[in-house]
C-alpha atoms as a PDB file:
ATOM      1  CA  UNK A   1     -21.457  15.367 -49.563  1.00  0.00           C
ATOM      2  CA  UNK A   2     -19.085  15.505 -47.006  1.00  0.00           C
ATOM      3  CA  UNK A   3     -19.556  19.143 -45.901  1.00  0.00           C
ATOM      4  CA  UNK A   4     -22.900  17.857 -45.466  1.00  0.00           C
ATOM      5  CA  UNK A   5     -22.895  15.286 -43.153  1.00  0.00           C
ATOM      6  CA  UNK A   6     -19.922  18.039 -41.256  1.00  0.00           C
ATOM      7  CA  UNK A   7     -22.963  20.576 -41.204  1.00  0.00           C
ATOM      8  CA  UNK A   8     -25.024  18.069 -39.849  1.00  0.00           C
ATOM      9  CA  UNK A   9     -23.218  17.153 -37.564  1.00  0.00           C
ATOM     10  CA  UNK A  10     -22.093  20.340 -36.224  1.00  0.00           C
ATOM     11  CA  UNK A  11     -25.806  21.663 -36.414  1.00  0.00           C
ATOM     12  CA  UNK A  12     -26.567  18.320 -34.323  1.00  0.00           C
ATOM     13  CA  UNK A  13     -24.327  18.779 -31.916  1.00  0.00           C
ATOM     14  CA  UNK A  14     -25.408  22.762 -31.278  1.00  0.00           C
ATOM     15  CA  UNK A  15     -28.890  21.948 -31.166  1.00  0.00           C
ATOM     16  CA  UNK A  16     -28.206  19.483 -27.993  1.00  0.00           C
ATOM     17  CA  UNK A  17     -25.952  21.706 -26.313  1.00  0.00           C
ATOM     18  CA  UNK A  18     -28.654  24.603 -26.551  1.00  0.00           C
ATOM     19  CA  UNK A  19     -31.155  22.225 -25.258  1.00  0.00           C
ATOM     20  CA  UNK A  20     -29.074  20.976 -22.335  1.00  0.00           C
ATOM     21  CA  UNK A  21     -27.913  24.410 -21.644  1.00  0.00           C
ATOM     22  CA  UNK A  22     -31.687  25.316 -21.414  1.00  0.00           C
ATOM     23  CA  UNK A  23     -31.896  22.304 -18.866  1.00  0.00           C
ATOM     24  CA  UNK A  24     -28.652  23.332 -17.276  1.00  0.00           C
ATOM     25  CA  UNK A  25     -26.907  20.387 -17.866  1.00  0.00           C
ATOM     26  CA  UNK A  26     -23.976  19.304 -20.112  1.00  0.00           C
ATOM     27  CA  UNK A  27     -24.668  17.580 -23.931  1.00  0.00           C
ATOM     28  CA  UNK A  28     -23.480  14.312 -22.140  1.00  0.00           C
ATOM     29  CA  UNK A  29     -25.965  14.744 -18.803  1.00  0.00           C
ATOM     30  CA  UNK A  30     -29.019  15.428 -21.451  1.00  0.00           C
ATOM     31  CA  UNK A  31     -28.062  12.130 -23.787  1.00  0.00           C
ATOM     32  CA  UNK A  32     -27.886   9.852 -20.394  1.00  0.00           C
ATOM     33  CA  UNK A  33     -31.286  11.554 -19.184  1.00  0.00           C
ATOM     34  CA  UNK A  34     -33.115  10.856 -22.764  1.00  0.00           C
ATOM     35  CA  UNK A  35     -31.559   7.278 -21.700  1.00  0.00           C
ATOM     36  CA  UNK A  36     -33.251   6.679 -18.792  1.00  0.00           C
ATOM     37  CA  UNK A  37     -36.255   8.341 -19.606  1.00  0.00           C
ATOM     38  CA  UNK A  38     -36.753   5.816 -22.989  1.00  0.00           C
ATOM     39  CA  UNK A  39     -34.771   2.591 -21.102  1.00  0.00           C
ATOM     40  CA  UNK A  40     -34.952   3.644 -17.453  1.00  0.00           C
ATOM     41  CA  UNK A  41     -35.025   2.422 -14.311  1.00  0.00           C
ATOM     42  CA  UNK A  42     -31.657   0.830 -15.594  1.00  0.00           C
ATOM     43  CA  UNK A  43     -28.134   0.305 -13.484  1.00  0.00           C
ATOM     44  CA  UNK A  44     -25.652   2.826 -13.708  1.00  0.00           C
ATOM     45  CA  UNK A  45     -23.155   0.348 -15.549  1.00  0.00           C
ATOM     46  CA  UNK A  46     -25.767  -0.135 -18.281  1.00  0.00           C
ATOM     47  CA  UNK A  47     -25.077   3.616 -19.496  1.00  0.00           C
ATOM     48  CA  UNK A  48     -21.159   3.415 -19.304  1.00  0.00           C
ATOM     49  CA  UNK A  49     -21.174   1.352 -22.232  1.00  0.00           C
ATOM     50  CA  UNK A  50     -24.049   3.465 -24.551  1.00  0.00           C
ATOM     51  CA  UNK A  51     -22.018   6.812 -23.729  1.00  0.00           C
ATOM     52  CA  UNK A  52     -18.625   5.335 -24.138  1.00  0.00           C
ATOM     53  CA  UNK A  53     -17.473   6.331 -21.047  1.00  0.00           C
ATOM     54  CA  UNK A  54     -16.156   4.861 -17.610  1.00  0.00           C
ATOM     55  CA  UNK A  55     -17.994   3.899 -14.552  1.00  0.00           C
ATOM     56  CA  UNK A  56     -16.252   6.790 -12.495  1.00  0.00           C
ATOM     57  CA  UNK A  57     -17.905   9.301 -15.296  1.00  0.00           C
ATOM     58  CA  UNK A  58     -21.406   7.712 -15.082  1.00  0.00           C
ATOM     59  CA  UNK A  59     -21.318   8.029 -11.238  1.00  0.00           C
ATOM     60  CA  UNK A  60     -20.455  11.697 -11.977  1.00  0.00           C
ATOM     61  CA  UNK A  61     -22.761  12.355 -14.570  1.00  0.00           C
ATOM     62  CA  UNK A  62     -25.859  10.490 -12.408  1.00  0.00           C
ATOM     63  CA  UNK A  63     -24.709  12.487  -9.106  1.00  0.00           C
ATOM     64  CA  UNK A  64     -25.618  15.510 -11.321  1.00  0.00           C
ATOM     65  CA  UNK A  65     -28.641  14.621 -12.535  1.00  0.00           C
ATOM     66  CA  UNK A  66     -29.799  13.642  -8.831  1.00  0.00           C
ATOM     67  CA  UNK A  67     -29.149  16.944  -7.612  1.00  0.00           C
ATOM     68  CA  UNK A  68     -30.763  18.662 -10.869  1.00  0.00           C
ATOM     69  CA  UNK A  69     -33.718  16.320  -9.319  1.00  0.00           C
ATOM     70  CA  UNK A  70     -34.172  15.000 -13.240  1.00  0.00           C
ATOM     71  CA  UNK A  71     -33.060  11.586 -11.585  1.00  0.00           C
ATOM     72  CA  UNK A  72     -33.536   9.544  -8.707  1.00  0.00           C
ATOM     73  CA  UNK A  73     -31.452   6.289  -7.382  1.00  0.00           C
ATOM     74  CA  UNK A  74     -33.940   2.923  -6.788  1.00  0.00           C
ATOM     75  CA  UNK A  75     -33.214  -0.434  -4.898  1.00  0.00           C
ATOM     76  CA  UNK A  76     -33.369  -2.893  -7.597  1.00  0.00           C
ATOM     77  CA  UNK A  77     -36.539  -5.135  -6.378  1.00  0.00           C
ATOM     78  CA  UNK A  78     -35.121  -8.170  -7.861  1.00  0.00           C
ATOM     79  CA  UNK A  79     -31.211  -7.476  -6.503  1.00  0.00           C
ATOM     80  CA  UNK A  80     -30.870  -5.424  -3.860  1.00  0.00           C
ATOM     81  CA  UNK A  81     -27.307  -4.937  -3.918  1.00  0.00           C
ATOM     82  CA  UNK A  82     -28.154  -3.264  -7.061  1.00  0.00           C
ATOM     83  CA  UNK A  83     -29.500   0.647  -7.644  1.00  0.00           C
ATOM     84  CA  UNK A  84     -31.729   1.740 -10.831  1.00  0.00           C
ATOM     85  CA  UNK A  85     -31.286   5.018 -11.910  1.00  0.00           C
ATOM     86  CA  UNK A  86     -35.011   6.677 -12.724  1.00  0.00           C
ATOM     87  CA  UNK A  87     -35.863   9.604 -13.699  1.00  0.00           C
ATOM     88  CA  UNK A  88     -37.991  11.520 -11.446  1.00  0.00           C
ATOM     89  CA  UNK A  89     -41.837  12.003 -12.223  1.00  0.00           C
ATOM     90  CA  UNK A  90     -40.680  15.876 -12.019  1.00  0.00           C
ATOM     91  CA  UNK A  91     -38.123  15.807 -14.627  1.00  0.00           C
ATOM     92  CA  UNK A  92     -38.693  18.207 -16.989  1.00  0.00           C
ATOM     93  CA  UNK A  93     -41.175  18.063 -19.202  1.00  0.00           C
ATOM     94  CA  UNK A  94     -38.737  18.672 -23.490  1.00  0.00           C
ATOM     95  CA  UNK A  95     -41.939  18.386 -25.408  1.00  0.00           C
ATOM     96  CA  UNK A  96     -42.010  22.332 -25.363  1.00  0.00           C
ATOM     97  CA  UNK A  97     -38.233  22.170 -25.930  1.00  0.00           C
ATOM     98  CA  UNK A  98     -38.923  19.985 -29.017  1.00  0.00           C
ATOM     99  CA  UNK A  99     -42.276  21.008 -30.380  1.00  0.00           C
ATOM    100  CA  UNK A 100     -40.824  23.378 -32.923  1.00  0.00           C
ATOM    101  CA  UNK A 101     -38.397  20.462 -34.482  1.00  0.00           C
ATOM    102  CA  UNK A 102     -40.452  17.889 -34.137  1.00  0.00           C
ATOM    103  CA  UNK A 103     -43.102  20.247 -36.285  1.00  0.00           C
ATOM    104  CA  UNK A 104     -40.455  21.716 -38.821  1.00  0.00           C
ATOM    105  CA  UNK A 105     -38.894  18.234 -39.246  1.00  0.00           C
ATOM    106  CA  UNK A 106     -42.545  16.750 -40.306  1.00  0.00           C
ATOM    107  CA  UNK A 107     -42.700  19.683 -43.055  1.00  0.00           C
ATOM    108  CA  UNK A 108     -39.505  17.964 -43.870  1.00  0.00           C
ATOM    109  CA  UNK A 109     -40.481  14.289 -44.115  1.00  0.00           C
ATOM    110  CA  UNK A 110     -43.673  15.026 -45.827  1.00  0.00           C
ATOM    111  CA  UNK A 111     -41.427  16.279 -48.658  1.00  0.00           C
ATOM    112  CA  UNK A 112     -41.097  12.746 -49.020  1.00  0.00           C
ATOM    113  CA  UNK A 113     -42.110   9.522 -50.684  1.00  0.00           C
ATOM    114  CA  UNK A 114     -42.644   5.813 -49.072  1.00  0.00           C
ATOM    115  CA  UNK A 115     -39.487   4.614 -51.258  1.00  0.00           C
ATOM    116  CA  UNK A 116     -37.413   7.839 -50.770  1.00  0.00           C
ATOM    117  CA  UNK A 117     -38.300   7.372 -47.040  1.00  0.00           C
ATOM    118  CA  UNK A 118     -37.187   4.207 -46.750  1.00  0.00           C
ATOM    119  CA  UNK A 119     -33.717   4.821 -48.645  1.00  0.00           C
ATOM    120  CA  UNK A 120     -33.267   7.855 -46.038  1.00  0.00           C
ATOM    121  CA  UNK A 121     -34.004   5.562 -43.044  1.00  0.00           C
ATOM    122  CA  UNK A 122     -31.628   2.750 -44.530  1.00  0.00           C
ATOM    123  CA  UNK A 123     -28.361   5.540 -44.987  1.00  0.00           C
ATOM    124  CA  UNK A 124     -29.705   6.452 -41.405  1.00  0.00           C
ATOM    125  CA  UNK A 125     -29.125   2.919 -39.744  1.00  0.00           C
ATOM    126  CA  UNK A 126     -26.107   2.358 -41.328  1.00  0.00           C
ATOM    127  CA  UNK A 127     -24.904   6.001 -40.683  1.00  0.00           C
ATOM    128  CA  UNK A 128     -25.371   5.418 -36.846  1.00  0.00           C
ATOM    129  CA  UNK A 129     -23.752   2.216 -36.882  1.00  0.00           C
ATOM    130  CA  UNK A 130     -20.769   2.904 -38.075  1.00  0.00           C
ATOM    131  CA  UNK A 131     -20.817   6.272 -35.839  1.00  0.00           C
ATOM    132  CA  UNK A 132     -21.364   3.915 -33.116  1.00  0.00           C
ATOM    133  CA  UNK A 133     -18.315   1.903 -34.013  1.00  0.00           C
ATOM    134  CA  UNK A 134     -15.901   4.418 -34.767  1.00  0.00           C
ATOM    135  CA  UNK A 135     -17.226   5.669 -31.171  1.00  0.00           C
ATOM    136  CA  UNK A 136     -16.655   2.395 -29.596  1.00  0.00           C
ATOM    137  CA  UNK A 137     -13.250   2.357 -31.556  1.00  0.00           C
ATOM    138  CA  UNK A 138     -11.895   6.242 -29.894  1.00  0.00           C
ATOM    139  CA  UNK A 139     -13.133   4.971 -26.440  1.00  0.00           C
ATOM    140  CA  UNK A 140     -10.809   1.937 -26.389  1.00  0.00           C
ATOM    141  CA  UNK A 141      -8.054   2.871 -23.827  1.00  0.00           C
ATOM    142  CA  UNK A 142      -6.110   0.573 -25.579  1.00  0.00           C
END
């Protein structure tokens, strides 16, 4: 089981690299643009903490998705010594980039039950949490 979830993993990991190659960014620069595309507009600080990295890094990491034009920095309308980060109505378009997955991957869940389903989703929560704490845990300066 454990090669597994290293195969996974590693197979995870490749898959986002290709695609953010393909977008010419870094792995790190195509997580934070998924982010504000699905939370977005949000403040810079509010990504710091869901990538587990500084404030100097998310500066870096939105000043390079401003000049890829995938982003674009907003007066907050209800603090204006705030900025949103947005993505740009011109950011490119990953359905094409994720049609073949997102098609292979329903021949996969349709292999399926409701109750087999629902135990994969449950190891799925719980896998991500504790990814998210050991995460939280290698990020502590400390």
């Amino acid at each position: 089981m454990s090669d597994l979830g290293w195969e996974l993993s590693t197979a995870s990991v490749l898959f986002h690299e290709a695609v953010a190659r393909r977008l010419g960014l870094t792995a790190v620069e195509h997580k934070a643009l998924g982010m504000i595309v699905r939370g977005g507009p949000l403040p810079a600080g509010a990504l710091a903490p869901q990538l587990s990295v500084g404030a100097s890094a998310v500066t870096g990491i939105v000043d390079r998705l401003v000049r890829a034009g995938y982003v674009e920095r907003r007066p907050d309308p209800d603090d204006r010594r705030r900025v949103l980060i947005a993505a740009t109505a011109d950011r490119p378009d990953l359905s094409a980039i994720f049609a073949d997955l997102t098609r292979e991957m329903g021949t996969v869940v349709a292999r399926y039950d409701a109750e087999q389903l629902a135990t994969i989703a449950d190891y799925l929560e719980h896998t991500i949490a504790v990814l998210r704490a050991q995460t939280a845990k290698l990020s502590d300066p400390a």
